[in-house]
PDB file of N, CA and C in Angstrom:
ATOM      1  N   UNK A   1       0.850  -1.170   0.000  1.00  0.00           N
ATOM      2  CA  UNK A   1       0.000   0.000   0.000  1.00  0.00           C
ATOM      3  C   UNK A   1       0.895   1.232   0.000  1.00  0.00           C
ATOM      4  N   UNK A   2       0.504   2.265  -0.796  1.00  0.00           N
ATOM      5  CA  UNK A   2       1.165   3.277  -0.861  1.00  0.00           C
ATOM      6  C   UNK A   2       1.226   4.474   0.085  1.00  0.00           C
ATOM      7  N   UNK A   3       1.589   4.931   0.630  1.00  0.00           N
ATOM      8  CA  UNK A   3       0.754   6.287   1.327  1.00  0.00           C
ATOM      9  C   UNK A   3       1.418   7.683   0.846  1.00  0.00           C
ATOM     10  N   UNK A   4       0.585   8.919   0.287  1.00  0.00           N
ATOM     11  CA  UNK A   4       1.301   9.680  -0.637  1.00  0.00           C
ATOM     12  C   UNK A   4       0.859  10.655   0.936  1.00  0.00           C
ATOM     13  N   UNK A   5       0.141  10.977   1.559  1.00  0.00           N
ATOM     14  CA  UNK A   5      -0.170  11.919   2.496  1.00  0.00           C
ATOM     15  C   UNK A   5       0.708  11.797   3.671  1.00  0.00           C
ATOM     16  N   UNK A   6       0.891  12.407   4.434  1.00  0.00           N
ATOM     17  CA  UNK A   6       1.584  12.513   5.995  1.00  0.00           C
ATOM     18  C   UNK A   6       1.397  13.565   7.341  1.00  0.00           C
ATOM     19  N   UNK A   7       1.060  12.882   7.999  1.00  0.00           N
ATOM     20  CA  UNK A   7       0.537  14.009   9.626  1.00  0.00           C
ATOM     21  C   UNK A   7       1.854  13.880  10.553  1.00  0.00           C
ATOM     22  N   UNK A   8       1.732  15.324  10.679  1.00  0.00           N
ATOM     23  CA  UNK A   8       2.774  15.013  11.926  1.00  0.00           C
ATOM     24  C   UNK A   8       1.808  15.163  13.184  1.00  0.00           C
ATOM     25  N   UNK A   9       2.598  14.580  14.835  1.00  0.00           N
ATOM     26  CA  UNK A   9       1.811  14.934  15.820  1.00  0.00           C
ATOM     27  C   UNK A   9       2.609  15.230  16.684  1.00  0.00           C
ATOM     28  N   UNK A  10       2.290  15.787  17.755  1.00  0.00           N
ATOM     29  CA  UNK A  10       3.426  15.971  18.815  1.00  0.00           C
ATOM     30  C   UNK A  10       3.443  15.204  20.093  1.00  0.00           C
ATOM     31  N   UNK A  11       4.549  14.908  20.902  1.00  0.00           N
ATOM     32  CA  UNK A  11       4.151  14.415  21.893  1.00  0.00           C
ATOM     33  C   UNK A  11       5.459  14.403  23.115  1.00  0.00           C
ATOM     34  N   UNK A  12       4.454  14.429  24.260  1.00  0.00           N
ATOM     35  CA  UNK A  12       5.920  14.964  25.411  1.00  0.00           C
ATOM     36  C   UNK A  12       6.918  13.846  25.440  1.00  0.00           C
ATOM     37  N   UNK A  13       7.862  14.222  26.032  1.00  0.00           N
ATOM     38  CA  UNK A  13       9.067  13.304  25.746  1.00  0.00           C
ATOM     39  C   UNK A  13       9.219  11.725  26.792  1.00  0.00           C
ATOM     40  N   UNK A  14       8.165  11.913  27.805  1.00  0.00           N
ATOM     41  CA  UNK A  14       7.811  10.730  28.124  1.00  0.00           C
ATOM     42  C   UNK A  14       7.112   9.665  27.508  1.00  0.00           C
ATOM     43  N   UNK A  15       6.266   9.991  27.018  1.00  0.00           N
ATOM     44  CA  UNK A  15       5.535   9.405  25.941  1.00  0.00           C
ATOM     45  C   UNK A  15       5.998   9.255  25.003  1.00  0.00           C
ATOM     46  N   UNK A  16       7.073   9.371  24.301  1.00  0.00           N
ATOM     47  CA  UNK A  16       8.010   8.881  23.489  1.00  0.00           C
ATOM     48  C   UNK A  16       9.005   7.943  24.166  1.00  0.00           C
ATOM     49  N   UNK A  17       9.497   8.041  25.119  1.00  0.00           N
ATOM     50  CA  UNK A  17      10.308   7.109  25.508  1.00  0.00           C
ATOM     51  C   UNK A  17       9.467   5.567  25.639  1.00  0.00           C
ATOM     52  N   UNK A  18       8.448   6.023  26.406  1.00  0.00           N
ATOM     53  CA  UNK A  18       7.059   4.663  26.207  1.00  0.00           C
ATOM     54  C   UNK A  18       7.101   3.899  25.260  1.00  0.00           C
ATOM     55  N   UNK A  19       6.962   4.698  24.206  1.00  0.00           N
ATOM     56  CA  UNK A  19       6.916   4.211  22.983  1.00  0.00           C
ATOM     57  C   UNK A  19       8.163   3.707  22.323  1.00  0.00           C
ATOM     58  N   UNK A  20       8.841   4.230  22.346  1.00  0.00           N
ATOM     59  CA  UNK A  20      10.651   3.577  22.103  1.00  0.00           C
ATOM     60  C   UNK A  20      10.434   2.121  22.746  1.00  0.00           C
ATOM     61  N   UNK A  21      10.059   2.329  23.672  1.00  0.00           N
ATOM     62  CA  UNK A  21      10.272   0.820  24.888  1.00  0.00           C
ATOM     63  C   UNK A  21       9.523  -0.123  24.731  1.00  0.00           C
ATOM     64  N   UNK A  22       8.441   0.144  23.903  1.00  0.00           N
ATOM     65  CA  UNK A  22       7.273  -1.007  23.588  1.00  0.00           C
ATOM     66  C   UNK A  22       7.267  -1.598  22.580  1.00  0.00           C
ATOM     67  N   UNK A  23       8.136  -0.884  21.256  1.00  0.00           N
ATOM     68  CA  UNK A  23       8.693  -1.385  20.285  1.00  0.00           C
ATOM     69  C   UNK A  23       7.544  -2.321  19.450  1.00  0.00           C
ATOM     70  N   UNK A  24       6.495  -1.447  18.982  1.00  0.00           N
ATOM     71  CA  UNK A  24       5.130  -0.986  18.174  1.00  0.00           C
ATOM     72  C   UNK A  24       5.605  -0.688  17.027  1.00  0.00           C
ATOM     73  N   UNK A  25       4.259  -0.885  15.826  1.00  0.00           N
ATOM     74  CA  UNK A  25       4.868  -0.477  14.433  1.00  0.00           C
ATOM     75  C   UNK A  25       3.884   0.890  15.273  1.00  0.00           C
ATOM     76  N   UNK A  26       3.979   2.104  15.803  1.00  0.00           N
ATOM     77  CA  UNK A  26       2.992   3.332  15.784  1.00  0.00           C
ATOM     78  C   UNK A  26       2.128   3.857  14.921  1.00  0.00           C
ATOM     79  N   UNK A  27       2.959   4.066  13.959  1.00  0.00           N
ATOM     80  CA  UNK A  27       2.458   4.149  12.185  1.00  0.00           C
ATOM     81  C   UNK A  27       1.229   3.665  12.085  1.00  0.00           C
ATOM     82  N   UNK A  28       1.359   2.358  12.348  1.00  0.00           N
ATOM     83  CA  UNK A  28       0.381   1.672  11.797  1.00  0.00           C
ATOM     84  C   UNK A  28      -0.505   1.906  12.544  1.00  0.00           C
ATOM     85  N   UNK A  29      -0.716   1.598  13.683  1.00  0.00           N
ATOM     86  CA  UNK A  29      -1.669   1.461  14.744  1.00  0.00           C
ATOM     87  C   UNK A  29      -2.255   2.808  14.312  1.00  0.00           C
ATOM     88  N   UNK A  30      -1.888   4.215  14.713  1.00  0.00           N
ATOM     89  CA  UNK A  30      -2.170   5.291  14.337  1.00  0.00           C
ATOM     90  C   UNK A  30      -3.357   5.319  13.176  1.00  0.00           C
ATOM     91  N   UNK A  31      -2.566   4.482  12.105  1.00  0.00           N
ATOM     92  CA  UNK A  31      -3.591   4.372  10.700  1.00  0.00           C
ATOM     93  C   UNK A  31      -4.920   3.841  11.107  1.00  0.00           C
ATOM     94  N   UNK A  32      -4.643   2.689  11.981  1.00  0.00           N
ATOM     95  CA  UNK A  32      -5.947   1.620  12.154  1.00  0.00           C
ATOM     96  C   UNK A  32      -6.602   2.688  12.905  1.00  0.00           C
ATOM     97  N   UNK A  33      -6.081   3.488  14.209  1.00  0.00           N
ATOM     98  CA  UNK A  33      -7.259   4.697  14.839  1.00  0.00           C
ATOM     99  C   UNK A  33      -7.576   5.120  13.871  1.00  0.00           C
ATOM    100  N   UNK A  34      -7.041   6.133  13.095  1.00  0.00           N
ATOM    101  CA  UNK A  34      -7.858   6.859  12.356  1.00  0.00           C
ATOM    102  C   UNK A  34      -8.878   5.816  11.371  1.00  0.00           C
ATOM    103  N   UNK A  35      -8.598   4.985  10.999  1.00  0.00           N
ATOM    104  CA  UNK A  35      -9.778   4.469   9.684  1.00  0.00           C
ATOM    105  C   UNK A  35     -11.093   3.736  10.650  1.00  0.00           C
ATOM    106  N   UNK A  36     -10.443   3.392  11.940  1.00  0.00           N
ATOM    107  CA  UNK A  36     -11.561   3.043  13.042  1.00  0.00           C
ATOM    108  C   UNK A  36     -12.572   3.902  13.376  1.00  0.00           C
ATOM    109  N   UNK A  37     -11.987   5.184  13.547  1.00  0.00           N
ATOM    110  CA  UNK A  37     -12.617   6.498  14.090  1.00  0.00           C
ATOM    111  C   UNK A  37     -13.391   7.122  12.611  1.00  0.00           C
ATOM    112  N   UNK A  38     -12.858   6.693  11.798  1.00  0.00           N
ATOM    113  CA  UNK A  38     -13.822   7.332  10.839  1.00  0.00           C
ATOM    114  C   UNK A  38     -14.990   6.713  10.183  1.00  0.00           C
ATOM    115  N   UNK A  39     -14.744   5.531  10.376  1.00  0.00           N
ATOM    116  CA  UNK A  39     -15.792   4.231  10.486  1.00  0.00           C
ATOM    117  C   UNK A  39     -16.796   4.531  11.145  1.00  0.00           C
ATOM    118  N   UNK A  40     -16.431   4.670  12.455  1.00  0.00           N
ATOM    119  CA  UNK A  40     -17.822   5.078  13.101  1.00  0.00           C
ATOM    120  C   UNK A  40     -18.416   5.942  12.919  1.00  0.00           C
ATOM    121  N   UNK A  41     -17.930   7.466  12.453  1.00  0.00           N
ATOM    122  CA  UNK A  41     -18.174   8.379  12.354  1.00  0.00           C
ATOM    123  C   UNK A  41     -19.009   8.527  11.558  1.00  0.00           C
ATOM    124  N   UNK A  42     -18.724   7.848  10.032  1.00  0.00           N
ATOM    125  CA  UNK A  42     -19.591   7.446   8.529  1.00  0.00           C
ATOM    126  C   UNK A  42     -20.948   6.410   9.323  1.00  0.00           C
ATOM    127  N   UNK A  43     -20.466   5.407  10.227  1.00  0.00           N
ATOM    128  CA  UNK A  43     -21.319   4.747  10.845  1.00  0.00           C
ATOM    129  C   UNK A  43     -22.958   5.240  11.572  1.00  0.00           C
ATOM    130  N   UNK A  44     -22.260   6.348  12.889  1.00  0.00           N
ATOM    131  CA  UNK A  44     -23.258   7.225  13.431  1.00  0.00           C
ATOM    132  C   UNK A  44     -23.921   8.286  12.342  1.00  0.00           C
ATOM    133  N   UNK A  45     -23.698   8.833  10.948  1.00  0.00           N
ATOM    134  CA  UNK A  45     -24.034   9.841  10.344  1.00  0.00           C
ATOM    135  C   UNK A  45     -25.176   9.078   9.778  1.00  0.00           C
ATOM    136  N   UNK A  46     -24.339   7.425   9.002  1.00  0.00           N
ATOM    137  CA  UNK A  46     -26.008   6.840   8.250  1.00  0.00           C
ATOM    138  C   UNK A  46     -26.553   6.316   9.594  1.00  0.00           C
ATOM    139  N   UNK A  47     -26.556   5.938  10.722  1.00  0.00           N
ATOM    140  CA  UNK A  47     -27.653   5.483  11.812  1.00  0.00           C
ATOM    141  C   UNK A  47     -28.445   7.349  11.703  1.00  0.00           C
ATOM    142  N   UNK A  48     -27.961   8.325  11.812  1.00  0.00           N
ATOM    143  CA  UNK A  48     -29.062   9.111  11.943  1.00  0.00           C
ATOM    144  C   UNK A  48     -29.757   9.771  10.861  1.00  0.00           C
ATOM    145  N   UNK A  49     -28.671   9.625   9.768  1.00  0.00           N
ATOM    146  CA  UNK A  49     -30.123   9.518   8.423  1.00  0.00           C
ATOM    147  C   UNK A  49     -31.345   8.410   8.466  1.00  0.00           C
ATOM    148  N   UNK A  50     -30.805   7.241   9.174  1.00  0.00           N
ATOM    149  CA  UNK A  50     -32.222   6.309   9.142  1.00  0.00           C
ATOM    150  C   UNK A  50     -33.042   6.624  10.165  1.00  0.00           C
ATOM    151  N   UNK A  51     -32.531   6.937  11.428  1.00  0.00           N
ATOM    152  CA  UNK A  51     -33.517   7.424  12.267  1.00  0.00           C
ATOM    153  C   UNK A  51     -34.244   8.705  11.903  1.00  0.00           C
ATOM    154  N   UNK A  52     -33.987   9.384  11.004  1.00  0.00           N
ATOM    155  CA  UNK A  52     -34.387  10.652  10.963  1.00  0.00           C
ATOM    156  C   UNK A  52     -35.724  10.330   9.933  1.00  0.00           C
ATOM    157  N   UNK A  53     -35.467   9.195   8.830  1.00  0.00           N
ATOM    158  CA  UNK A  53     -36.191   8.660   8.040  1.00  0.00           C
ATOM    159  C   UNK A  53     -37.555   7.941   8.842  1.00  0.00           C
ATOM    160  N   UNK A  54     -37.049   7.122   9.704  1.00  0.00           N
ATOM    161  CA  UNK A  54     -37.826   5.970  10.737  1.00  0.00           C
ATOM    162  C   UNK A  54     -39.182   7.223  11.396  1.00  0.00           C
ATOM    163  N   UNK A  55     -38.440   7.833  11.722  1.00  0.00           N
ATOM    164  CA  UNK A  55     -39.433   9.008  13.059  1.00  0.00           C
ATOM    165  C   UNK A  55     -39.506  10.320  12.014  1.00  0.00           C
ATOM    166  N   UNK A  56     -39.769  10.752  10.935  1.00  0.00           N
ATOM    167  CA  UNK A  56     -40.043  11.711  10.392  1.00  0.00           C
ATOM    168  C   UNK A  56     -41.707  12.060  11.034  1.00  0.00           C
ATOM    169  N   UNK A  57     -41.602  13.003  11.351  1.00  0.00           N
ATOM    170  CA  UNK A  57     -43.535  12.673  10.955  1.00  0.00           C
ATOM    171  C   UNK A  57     -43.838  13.026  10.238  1.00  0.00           C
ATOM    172  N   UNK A  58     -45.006  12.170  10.253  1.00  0.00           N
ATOM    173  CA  UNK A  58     -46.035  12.167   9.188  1.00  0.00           C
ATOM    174  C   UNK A  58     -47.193  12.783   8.966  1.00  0.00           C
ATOM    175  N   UNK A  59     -47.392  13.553   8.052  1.00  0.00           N
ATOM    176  CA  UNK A  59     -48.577  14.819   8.074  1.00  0.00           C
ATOM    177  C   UNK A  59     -49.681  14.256   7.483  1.00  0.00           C
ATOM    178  N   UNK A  60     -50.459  14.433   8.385  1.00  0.00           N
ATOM    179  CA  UNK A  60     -51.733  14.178   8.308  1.00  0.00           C
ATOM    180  C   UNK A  60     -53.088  15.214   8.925  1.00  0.00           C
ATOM    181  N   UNK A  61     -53.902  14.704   8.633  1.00  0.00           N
ATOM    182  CA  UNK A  61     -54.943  15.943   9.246  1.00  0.00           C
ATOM    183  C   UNK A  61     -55.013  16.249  10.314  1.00  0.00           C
ATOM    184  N   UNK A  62     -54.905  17.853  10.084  1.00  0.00           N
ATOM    185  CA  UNK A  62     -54.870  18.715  11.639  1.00  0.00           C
ATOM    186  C   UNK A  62     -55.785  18.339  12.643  1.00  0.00           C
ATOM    187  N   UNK A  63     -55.083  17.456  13.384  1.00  0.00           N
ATOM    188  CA  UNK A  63     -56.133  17.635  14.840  1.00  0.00           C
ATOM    189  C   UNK A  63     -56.612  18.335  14.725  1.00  0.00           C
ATOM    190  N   UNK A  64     -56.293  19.479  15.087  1.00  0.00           N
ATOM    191  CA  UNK A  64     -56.668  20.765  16.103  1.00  0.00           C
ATOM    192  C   UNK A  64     -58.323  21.222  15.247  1.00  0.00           C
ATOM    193  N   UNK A  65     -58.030  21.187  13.987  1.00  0.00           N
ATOM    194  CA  UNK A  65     -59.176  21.310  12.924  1.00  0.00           C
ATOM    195  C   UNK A  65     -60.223  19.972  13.043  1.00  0.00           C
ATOM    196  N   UNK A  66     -60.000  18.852  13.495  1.00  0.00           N
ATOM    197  CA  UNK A  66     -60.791  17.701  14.002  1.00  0.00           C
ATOM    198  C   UNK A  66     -61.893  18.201  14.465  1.00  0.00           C
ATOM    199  N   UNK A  67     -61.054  18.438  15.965  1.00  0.00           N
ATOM    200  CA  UNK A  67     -61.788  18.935  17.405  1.00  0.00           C
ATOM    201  C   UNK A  67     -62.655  19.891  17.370  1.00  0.00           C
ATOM    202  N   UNK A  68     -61.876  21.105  16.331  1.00  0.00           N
ATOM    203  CA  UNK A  68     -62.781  22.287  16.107  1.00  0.00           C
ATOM    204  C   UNK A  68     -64.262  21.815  15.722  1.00  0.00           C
ATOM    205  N   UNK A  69     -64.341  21.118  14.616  1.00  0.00           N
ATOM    206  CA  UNK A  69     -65.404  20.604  13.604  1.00  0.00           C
ATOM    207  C   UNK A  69     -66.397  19.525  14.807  1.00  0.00           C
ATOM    208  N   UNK A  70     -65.518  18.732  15.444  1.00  0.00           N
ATOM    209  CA  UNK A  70     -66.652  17.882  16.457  1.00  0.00           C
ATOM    210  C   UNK A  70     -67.255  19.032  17.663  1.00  0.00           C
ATOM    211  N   UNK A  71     -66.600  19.727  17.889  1.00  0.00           N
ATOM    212  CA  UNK A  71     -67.446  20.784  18.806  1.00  0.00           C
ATOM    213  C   UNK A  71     -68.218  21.574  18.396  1.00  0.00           C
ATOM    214  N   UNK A  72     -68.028  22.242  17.343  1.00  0.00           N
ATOM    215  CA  UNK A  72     -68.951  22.795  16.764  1.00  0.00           C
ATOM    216  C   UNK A  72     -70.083  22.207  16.191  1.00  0.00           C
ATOM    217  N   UNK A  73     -70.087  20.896  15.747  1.00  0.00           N
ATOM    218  CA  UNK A  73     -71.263  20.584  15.598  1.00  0.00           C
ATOM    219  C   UNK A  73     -71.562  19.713  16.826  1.00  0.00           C
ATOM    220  N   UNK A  74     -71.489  19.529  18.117  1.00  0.00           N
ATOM    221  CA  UNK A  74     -72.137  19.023  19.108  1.00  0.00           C
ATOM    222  C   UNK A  74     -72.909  20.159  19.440  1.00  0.00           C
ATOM    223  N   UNK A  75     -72.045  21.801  20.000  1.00  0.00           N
ATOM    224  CA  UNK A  75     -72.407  22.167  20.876  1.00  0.00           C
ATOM    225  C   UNK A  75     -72.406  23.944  19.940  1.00  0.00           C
ATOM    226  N   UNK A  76     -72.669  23.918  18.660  1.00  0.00           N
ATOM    227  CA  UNK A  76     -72.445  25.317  17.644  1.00  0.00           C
ATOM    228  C   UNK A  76     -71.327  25.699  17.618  1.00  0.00           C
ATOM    229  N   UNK A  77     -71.465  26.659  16.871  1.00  0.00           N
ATOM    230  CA  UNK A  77     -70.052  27.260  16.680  1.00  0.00           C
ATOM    231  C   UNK A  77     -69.689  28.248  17.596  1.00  0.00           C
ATOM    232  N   UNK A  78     -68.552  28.777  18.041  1.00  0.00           N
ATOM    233  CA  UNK A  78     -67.742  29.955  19.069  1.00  0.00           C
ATOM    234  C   UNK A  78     -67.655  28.984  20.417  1.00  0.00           C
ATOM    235  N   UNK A  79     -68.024  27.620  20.439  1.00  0.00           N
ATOM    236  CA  UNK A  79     -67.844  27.099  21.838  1.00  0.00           C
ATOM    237  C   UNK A  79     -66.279  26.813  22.286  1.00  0.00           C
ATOM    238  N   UNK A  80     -66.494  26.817  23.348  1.00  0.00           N
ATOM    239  CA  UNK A  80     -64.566  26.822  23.890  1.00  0.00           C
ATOM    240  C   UNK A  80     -64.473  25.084  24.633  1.00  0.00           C
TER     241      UNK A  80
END
């Protein structure tokens, strides 16, 4: 695999020695966070396009215009 891009990051000098001592490809691991983290990220964006799809509501006839119409004809019109 090629990689034409490059990040630098910084880090205190303890945390480098850590890392000297554990003798890790970093690189790599680094890569796997990031393509992990962006996984989910693409992951959570389509879960809330579907939820947004799932629970849209749905328009339908105005209550409020229902109620109006059954009261008024029980009890005339201007009743509260």
């Amino acid at each position: 695999m090629a990689y034409e891009e490059a990040i630098l990051i910084k880090i205190d000098k303890t945390t480098k020695k850590k890392m000297s001592s554990a003798q890790e490809n970093w690189s790599e691991l680094i890569r796997m966070f990031i393509k992990k983290e962006l996984n989910k990220k693409r992951n959570t964006a389509k879960a809330e396009r579907l939820r947004a799809k799932l629970f849209r509501s749905v328009k339908g006839p105005d209550s409020t215009a229902i109620i109006r119409e059954m009261r008024d004809s029980r009890y005339g019109p201007n009743s509260a």
